[in-house]
Protein backbone atom coordinates (compact mmCIF):
# COMPACT_ATOMS: atom_id res chain seq x y z
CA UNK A 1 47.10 10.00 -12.67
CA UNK A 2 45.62 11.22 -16.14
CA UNK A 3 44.60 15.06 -16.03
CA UNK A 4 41.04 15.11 -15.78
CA UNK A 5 40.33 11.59 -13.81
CA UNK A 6 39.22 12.83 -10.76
CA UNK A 7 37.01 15.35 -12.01
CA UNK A 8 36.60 19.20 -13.32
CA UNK A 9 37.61 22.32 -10.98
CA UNK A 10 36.74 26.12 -12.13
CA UNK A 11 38.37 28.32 -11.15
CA UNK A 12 37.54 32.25 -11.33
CA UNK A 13 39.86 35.10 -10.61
CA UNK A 14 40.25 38.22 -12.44
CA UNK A 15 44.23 37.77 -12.27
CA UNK A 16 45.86 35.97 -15.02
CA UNK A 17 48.64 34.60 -12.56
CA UNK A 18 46.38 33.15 -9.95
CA UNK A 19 44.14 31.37 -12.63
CA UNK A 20 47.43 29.68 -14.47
CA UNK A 21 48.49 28.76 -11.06
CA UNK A 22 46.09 27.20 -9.52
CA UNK A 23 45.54 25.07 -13.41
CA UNK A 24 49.20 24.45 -13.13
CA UNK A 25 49.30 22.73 -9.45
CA UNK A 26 45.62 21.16 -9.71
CA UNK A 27 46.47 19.56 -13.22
CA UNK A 28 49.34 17.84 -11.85
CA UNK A 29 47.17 15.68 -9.46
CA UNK A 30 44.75 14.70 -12.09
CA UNK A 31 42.33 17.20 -12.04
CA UNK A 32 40.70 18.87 -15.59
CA UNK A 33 40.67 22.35 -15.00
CA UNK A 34 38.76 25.46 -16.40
CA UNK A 35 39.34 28.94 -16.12
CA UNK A 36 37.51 32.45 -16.21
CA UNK A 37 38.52 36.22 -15.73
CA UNK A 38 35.18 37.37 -14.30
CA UNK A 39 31.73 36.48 -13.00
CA UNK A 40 29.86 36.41 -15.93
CA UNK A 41 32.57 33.83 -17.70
CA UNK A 42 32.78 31.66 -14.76
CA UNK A 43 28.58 31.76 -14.22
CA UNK A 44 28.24 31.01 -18.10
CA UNK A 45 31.08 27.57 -17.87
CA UNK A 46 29.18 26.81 -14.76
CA UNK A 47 25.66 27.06 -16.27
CA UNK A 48 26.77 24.36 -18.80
CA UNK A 49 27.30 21.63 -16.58
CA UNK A 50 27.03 22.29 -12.87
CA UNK A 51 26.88 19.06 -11.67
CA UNK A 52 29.51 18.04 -13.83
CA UNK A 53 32.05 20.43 -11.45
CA UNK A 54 33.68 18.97 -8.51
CA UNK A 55 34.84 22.08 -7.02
CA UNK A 56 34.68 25.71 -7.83
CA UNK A 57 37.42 28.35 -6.38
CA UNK A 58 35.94 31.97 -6.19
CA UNK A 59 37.75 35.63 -6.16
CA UNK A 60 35.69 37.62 -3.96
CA UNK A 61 36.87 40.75 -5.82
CA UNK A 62 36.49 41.18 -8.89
CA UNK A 63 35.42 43.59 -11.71
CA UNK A 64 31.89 43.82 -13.21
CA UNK A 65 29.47 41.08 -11.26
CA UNK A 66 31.20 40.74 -7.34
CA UNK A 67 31.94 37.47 -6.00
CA UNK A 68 28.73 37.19 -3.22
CA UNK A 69 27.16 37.39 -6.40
CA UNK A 70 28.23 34.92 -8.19
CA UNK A 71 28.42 32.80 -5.12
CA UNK A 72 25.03 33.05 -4.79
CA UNK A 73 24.02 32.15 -8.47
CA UNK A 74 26.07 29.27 -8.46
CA UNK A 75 24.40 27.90 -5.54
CA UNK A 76 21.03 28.59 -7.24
CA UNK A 77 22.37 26.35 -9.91
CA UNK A 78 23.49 23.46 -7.66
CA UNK A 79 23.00 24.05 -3.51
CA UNK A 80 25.67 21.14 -3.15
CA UNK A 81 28.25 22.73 -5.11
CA UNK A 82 31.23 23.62 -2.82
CA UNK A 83 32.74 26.96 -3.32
CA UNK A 84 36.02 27.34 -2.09
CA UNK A 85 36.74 31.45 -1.62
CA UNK A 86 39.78 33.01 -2.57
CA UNK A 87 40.47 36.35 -1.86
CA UNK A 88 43.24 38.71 -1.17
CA UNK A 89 41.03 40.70 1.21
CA UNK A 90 40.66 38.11 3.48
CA UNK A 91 39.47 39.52 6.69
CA UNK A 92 36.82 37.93 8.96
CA UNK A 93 34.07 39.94 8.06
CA UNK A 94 34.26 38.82 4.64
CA UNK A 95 35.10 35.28 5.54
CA UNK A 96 31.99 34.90 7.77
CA UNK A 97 29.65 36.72 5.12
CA UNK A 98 31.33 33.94 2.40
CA UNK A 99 30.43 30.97 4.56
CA UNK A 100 26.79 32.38 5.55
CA UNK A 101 26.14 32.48 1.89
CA UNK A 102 26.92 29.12 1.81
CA UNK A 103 30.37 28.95 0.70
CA UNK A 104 32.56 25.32 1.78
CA UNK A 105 35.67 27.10 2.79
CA UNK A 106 37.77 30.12 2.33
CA UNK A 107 41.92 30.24 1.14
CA UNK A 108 43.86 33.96 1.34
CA UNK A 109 46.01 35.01 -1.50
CA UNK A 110 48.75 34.34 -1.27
CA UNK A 111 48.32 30.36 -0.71
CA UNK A 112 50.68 27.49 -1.49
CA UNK A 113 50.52 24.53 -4.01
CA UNK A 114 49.81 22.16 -0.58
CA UNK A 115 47.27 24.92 0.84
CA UNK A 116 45.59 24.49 -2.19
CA UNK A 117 45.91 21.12 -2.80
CA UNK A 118 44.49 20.59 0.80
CA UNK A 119 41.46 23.03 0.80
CA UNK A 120 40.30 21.38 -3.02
CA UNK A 121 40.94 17.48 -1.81
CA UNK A 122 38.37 18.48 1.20
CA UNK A 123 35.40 20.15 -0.76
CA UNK A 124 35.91 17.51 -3.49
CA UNK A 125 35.53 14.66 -0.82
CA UNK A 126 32.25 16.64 0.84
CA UNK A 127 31.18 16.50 -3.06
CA UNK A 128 31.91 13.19 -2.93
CA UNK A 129 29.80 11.73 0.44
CA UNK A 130 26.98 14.17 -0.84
CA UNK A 131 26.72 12.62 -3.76
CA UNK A 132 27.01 9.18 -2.20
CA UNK A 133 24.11 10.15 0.38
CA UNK A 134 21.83 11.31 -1.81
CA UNK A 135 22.45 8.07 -3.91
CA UNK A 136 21.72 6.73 -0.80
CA UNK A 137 18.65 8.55 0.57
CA UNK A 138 17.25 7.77 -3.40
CA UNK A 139 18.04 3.92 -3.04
CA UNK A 140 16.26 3.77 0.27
CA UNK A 141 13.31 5.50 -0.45
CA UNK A 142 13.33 3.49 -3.66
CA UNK A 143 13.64 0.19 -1.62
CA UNK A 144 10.79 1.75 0.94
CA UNK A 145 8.71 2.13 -2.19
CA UNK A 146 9.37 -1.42 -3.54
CA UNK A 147 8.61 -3.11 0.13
CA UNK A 148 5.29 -0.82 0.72
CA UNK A 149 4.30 -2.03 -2.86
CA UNK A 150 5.06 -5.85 -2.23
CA UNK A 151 3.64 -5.44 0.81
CA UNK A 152 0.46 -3.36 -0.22
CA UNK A 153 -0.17 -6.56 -2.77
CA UNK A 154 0.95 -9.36 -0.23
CA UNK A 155 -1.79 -8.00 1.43
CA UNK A 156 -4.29 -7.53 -1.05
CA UNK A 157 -3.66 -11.08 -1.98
CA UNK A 158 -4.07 -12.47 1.98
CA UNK A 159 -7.77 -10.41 2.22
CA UNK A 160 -8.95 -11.91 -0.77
CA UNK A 161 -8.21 -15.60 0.25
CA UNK A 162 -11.28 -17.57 0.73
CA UNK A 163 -9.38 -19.50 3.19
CA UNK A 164 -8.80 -17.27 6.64
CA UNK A 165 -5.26 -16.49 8.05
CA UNK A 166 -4.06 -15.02 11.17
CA UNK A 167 -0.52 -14.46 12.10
CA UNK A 168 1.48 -13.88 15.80
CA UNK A 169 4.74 -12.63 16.77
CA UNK A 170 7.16 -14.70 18.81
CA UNK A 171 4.98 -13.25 22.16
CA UNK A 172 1.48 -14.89 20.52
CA UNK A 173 0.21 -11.47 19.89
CA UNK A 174 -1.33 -11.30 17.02
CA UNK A 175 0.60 -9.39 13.77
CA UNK A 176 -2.13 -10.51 11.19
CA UNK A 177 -5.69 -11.25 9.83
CA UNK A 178 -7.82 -11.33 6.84
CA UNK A 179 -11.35 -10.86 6.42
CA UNK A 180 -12.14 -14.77 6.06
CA UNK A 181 -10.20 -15.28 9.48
CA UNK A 182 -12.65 -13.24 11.39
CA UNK A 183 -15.71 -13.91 9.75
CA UNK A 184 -14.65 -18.10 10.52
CA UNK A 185 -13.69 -17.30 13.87
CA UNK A 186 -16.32 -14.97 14.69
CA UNK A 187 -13.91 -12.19 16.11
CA UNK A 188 -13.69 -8.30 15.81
CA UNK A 189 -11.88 -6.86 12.77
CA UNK A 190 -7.91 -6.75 12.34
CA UNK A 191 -7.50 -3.35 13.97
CA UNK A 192 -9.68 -4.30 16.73
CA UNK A 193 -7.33 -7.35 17.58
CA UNK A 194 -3.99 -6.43 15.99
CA UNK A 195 -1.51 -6.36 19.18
CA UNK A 196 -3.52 -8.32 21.49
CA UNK A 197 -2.72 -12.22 23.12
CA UNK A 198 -4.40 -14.96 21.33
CA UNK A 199 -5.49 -16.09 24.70
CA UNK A 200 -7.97 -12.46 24.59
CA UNK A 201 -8.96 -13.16 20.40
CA UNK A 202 -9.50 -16.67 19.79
CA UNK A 203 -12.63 -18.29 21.20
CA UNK A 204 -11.74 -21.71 21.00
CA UNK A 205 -9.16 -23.45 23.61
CA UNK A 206 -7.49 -25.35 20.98
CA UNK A 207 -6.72 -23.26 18.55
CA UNK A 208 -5.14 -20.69 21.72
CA UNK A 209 -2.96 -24.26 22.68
CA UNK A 210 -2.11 -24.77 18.90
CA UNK A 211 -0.18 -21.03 18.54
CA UNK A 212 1.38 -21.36 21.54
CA UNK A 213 2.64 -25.26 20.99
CA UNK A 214 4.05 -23.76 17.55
CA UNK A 215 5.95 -20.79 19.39
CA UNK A 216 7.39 -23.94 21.50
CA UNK A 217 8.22 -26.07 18.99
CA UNK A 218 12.04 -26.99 18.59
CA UNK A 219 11.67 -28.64 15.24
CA UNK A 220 9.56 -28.37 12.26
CA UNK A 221 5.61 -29.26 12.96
CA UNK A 222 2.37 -28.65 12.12
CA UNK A 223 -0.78 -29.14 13.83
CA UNK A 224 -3.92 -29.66 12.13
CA UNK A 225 -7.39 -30.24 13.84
CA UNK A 226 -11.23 -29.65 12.98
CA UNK A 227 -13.37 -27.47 14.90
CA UNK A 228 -17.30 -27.65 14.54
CA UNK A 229 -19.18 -25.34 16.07
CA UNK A 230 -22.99 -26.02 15.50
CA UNK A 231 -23.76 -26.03 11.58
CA UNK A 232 -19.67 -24.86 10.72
CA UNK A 233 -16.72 -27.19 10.98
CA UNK A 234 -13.58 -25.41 10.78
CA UNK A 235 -10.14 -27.22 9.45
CA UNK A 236 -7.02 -25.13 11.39
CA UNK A 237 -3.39 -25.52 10.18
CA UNK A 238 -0.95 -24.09 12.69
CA UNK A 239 2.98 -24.00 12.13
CA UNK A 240 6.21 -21.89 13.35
CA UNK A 241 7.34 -19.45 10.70
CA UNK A 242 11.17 -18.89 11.52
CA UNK A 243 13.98 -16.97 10.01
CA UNK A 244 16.98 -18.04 8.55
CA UNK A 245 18.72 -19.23 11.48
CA UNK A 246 16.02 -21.34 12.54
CA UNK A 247 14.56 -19.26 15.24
CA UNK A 248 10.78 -18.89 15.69
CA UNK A 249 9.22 -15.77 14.62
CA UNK A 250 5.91 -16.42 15.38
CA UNK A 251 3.26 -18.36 13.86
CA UNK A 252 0.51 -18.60 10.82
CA UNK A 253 -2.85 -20.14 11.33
CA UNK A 254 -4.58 -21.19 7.55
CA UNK A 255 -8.28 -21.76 8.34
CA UNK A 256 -10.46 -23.90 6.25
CA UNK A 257 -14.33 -23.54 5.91
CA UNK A 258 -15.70 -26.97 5.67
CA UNK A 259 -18.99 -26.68 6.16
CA UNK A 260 -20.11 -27.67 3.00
CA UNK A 261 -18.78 -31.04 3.47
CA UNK A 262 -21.42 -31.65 6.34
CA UNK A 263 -23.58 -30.28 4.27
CA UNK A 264 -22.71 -32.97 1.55
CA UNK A 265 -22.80 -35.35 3.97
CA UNK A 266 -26.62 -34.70 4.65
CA UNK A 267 -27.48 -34.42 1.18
CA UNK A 268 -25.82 -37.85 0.44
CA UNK A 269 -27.83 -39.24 3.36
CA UNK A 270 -30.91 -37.75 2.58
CA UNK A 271 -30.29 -39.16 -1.09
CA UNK A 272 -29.32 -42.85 -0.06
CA UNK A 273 -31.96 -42.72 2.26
CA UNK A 274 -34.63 -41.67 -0.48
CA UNK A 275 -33.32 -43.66 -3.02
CA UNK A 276 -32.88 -46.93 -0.77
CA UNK A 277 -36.15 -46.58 0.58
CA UNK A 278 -37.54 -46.05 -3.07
CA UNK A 279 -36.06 -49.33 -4.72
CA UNK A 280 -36.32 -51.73 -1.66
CA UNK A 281 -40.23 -52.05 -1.91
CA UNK A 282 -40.26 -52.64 -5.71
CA UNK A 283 -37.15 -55.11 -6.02
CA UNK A 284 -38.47 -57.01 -2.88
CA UNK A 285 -41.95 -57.56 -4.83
CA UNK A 286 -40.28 -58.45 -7.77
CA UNK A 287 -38.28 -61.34 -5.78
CA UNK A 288 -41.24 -62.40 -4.24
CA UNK A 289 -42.91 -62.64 -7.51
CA UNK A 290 -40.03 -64.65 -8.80
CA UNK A 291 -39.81 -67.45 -5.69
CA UNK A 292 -43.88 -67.43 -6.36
CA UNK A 293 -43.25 -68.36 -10.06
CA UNK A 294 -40.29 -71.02 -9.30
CA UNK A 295 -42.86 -72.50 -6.62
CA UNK A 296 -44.59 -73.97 -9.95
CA UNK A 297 -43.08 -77.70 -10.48
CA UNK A 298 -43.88 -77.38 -14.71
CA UNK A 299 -41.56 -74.87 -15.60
CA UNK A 300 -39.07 -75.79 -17.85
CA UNK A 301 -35.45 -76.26 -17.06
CA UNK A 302 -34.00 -73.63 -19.01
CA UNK A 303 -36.50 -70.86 -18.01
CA UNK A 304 -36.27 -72.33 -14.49
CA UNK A 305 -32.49 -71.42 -14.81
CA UNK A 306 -32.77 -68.29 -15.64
CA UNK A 307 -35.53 -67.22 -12.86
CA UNK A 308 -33.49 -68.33 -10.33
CA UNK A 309 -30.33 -65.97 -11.65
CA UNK A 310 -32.96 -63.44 -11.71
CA UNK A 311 -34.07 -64.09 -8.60
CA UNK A 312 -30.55 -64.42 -6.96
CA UNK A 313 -29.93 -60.48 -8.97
CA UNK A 314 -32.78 -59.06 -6.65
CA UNK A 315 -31.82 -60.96 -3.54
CA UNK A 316 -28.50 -59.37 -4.35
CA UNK A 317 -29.92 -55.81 -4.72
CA UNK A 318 -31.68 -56.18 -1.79
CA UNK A 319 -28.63 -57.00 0.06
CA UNK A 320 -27.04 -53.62 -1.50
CA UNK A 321 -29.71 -51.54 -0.44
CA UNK A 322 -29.72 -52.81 2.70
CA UNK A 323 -25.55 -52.22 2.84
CA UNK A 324 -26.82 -48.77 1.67
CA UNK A 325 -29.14 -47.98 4.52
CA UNK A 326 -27.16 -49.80 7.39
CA UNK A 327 -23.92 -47.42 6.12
CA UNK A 328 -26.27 -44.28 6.30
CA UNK A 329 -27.18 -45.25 9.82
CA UNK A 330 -23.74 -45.21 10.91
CA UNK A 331 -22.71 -42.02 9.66
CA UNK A 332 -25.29 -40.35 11.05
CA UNK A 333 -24.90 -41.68 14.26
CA UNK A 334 -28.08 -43.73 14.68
CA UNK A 335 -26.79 -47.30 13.53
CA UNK A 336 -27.74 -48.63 16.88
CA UNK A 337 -31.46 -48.35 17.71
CA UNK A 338 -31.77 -49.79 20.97
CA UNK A 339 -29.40 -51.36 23.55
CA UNK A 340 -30.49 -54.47 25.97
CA UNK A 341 -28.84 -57.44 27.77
CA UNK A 342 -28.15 -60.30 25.38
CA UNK A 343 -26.02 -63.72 24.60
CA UNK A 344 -23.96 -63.34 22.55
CA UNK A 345 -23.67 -67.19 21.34
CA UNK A 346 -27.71 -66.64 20.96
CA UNK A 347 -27.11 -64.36 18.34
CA UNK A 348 -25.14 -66.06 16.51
CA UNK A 349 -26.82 -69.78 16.65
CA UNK A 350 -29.95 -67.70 14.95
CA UNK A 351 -27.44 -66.51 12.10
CA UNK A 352 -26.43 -70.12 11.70
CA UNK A 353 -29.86 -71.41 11.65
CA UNK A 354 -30.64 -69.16 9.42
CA UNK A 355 -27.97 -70.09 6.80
CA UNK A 356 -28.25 -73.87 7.28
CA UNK A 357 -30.25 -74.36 4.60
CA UNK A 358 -27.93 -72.49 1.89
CA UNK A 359 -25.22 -74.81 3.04
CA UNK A 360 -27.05 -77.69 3.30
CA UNK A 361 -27.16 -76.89 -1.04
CA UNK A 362 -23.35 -76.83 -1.05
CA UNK A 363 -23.02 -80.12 0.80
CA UNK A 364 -21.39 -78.18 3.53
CA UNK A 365 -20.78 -79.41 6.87
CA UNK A 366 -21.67 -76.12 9.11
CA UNK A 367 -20.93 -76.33 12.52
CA UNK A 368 -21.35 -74.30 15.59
CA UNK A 369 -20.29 -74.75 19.25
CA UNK A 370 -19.97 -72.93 22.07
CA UNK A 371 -16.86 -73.23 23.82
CA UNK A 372 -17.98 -71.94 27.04
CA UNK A 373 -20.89 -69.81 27.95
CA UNK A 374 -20.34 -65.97 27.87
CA UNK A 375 -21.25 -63.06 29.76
CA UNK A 376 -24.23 -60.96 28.76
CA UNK A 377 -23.66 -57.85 27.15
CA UNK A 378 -25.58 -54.65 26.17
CA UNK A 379 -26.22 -54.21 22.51
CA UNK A 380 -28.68 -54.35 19.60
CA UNK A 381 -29.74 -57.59 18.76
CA UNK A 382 -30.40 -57.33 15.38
CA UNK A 383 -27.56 -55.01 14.62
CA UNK A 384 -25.38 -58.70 15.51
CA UNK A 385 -27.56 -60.76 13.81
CA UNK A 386 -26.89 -58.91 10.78
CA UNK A 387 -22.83 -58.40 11.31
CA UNK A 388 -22.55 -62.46 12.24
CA UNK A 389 -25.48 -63.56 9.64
CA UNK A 390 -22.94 -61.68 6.78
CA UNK A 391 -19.86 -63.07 8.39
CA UNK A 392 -21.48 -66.39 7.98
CA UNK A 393 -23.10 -65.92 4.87
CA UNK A 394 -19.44 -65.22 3.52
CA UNK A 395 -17.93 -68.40 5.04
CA UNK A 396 -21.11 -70.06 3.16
CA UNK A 397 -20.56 -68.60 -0.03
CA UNK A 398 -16.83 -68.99 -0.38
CA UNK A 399 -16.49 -72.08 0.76
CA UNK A 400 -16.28 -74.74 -2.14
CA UNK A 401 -18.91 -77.48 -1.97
CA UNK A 402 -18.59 -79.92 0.10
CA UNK A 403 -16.38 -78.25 2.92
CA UNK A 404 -16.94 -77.58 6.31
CA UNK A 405 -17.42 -74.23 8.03
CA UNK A 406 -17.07 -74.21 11.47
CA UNK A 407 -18.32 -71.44 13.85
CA UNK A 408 -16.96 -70.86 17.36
CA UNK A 409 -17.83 -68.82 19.84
C-alpha cells in the first residue's frame, strides 16, 4: 500500500526518537505521517486541516503548552477527532483524566510497532463509522426533508382538487380527506374523522359497501355508482390501492360533483319545453293556412306543387316538435299522464284507420288482423296511439308504392 492511502496521522512528542518511530512503523502500512516537537507545532499542523487527520497520537508531557491542553484544543477544533495518548507517565490517574477529556485511548512508552499498529487501526476505524454515521444521519434527515416536502405538496395538490378524495387503510379506517370530500359528503373535517371506520364517517350505505368490497377484492376493480341526494348527485369511484406485491393497502374514493348536470338537464327541459310550445301554435296555423289554400280547385299546377312541399315541411315540423315534447316528458318522468284498462288491438286499429288514407295514395294494400283477442292492460291510451300510429306511419312511408303492409297483432 502507497504511503499516505489510508489517510494522515500526527503525531506529537517532544522526543525526536519516539516521533521518527512511530513515522517509521505507521508509514510502512500506508499511512502519511506528520510530526511536531511540542503543543504549539502540533495545534498549528492540526489547525490547518483537522478533518483532514485520521488519527492524532499525543505526549502528555511535554515542554511549553501540556498535553490536557492541547487535548482539549484539538477537540475544540474537531469533537470527533480521536486522540490516542502516549505517555511515559502512564499511571491511572492520568489515564482516566486523558479519557474524561475526551481522549479515544491511551499507549505507555515504551510500546511496540504491533501495540501501535493496533491502538491507530482502532481510532482510525471509530474515525471511520463516525464519519459514515454522520453521512448517514445527514442522508436521512435529507431524505426526511425530501418526503415531508413531496408530501407537504402531494397534499397541497389533493385539498385543492375540485373533485373530493378520501382514503382508508387496509382496516377501512380512514387515512385521508380533502376539503371537497367533506363538503360532498357532508361530514366533519379530516381531523375530526382521520382514524375512524367508514362505517362511523360515511352517511351513505353504499359508498360504506364500496370501501369495504375494494379491501376484499382479489383482483383489480373498480366500482363506480351515482348518489343523489335531493338537489346533489354525487359520481363515487372506489378502487384497492396495493403495493408492489399485489397486496391491498387500503382504498381511494374520487368523488364527483354532478349536480350541474341535473341542473342542465332542467334548463334543457325548461328550454325545449318553451321553445316547443312557442313554434307549435305558429307552424300549426301556417299548415292550416296552407291545406285552406290547396282546398281551392284553380290553383295552378306548379304553385299547387310547391304548397303541398310546403305544407308537407310544416307537417314535418310539427312532427319534430312533437318528438321534442314527447322526449321532454320522458326525461322528466311524466311521459305517461294517466293509466286505465285498455285493448290493445283497439289501439292500434285507430292508428291504422288513421293512416289508411296516406296509403290508400301509395296504392298500398294495408292490412290489419287480429290474431286472437288479448288481455286488457293498464296504460295510456294515447301514449300507444302515438308509439303504433309512428310505427305505422314508418311502414307507410317506406314502403314503395304499390306494396302491402300488413299489421298483426
Amino acid at each position: 500500500m502507497a504511503e499516505g492511502d489510508r489517510g494522515r496521522v500526527l503525531v506529537v512528542d517532544d522526543e525526536a526518537v519516539i516521533r521518527e518511530g512511530c513515522q517509521r512503523i505507521l508509514s510502512k502500512n500506508g499511512w502519511e505521517v506528520v510530526t511536531a516537537a511540542d503543543g504549539s507545532e502540533g495545534l498549528s499542523l492540526a489547525g490547518e486541516d483537522p478533518v483532514g487527520l485520521e488519527v492524532v497520537l499525543l505526549d502528555l508531557k511535554m515542554p511549553g503548552i501540556s498535553g490536557m491542553e492541547v487535548l482539549e484544543r484539538l477537540l475544540e477544533m474537531d469533537p470527533s477527532l480521536p486522540v490516542v495518548v502516549i505517555t511515559g507517565y502512564a499511571t491511572v490517574d492520568s489515564a482516566v483524566e486523558a479519557m474524561k477529556k475526551g481522549a479515544y485511548d491511551f499507549i505507555p512508552k515504551p510500546f511496540t510497532p504491533d501495540q501501535l499498529r493496533l491502538v491507530v487501526e482502532r481510532a482510525a476505524e471509530k474515525r471511520r463509522l463516525e464519519r459514515e454515521a454522520e453521512r448517514l444521519r445527514q442522508e436521512a434527515a435529507r431524505t426526511l426533508r425530501d418526503v415531508a416536502t413531496e408530501k407537504g405538496r402531494v397534499l397541497t395538490i389533493i385539498n385543492c382538487m375540485a373533485d373530493g378524495v378520501l382514503v382508508t387503510d387496509h382496516e377501512g379506517r380512514v387515512a385521508l380527506t380533502n376539503p371537497a370530500a367533506t363538503r360532498l359528503l357532508g361530514i366533519g373535517q379530516g381531523g375530526e374523522i382521520l382514524g375512524r371506520p367508514v362505517e362511523e364517517v360515511l352517511p351513505r350505505e353504499e359508498l360504506q359497501r364500496a370501501v369495504r368490497e375494494a379491501l376484499e377484492a382479489s383482483r383489480e376493480t373498480a366500482i363506480s355508482q351515482e348518489i343523489q341526494e335531493g338537489d346533489s348527485l354525487i359520481r363515487a369511484h372506489t378502487a384497492p390501492v396495493r403495493d408492489e406485491e399485489g397486496r391491498v393497502m387500503g382504498t381511494v374514493t374520487v368523488l364527483q360533483d354532478l349536480s350541474y348536470v341535473l341542473e342542465l338537464d332542467r334548463m334543457k327541459g325548461e328550454f325545449i319545453a318553451m321553445v316547443s310550445h312557442e313554434l307549435r301554435s305558429p307552424v300549426s296555423a301556417i299548415e292550416q293556412s296552407l291545406g285552406a289554400v290547396l282546398a281551392a280547385e284553380e290553383l295552378p299546377g306548379r304553385a299547387r306543387h310547391f304548397l303541398e312541399r310546403a305544407k308537407e315541411r310544416a307537417r314535418g315540423l310539427i312532427e319534430l316538435i312533437n318528438d321534442l315534447l314527447e322526449i321532454s316528458r320522458i326525461e322528466a318522468g311524466v311521459a305517461i299522464q294517466r293509466r286505465e284498462p285498455l285493448q290493445v288491438e283497439e289501439v292500434v286499429r285507430k292508428a291504422v284507420e288513421l293512416l289508411q288514407i296516406e296509403a290508400d295514395k301509395k296504392g298500398l294494400d294495408l292490412q290489419f288482423e287480429v290474431k286472437e283477442p288479448l288481455p286488457r292492460v293498464l296504460g295510456d291510451p294515447q301514449g300507444l296511439e302515438g308509439v303504433f300510429t309512428n310505427l305505422v306511419g314508418n311502414a307507410v312511408k317506406y314502403t314503395p308504392a304499390g306494396g302491402k303492409v300488413e299489421v298483426l297483432v
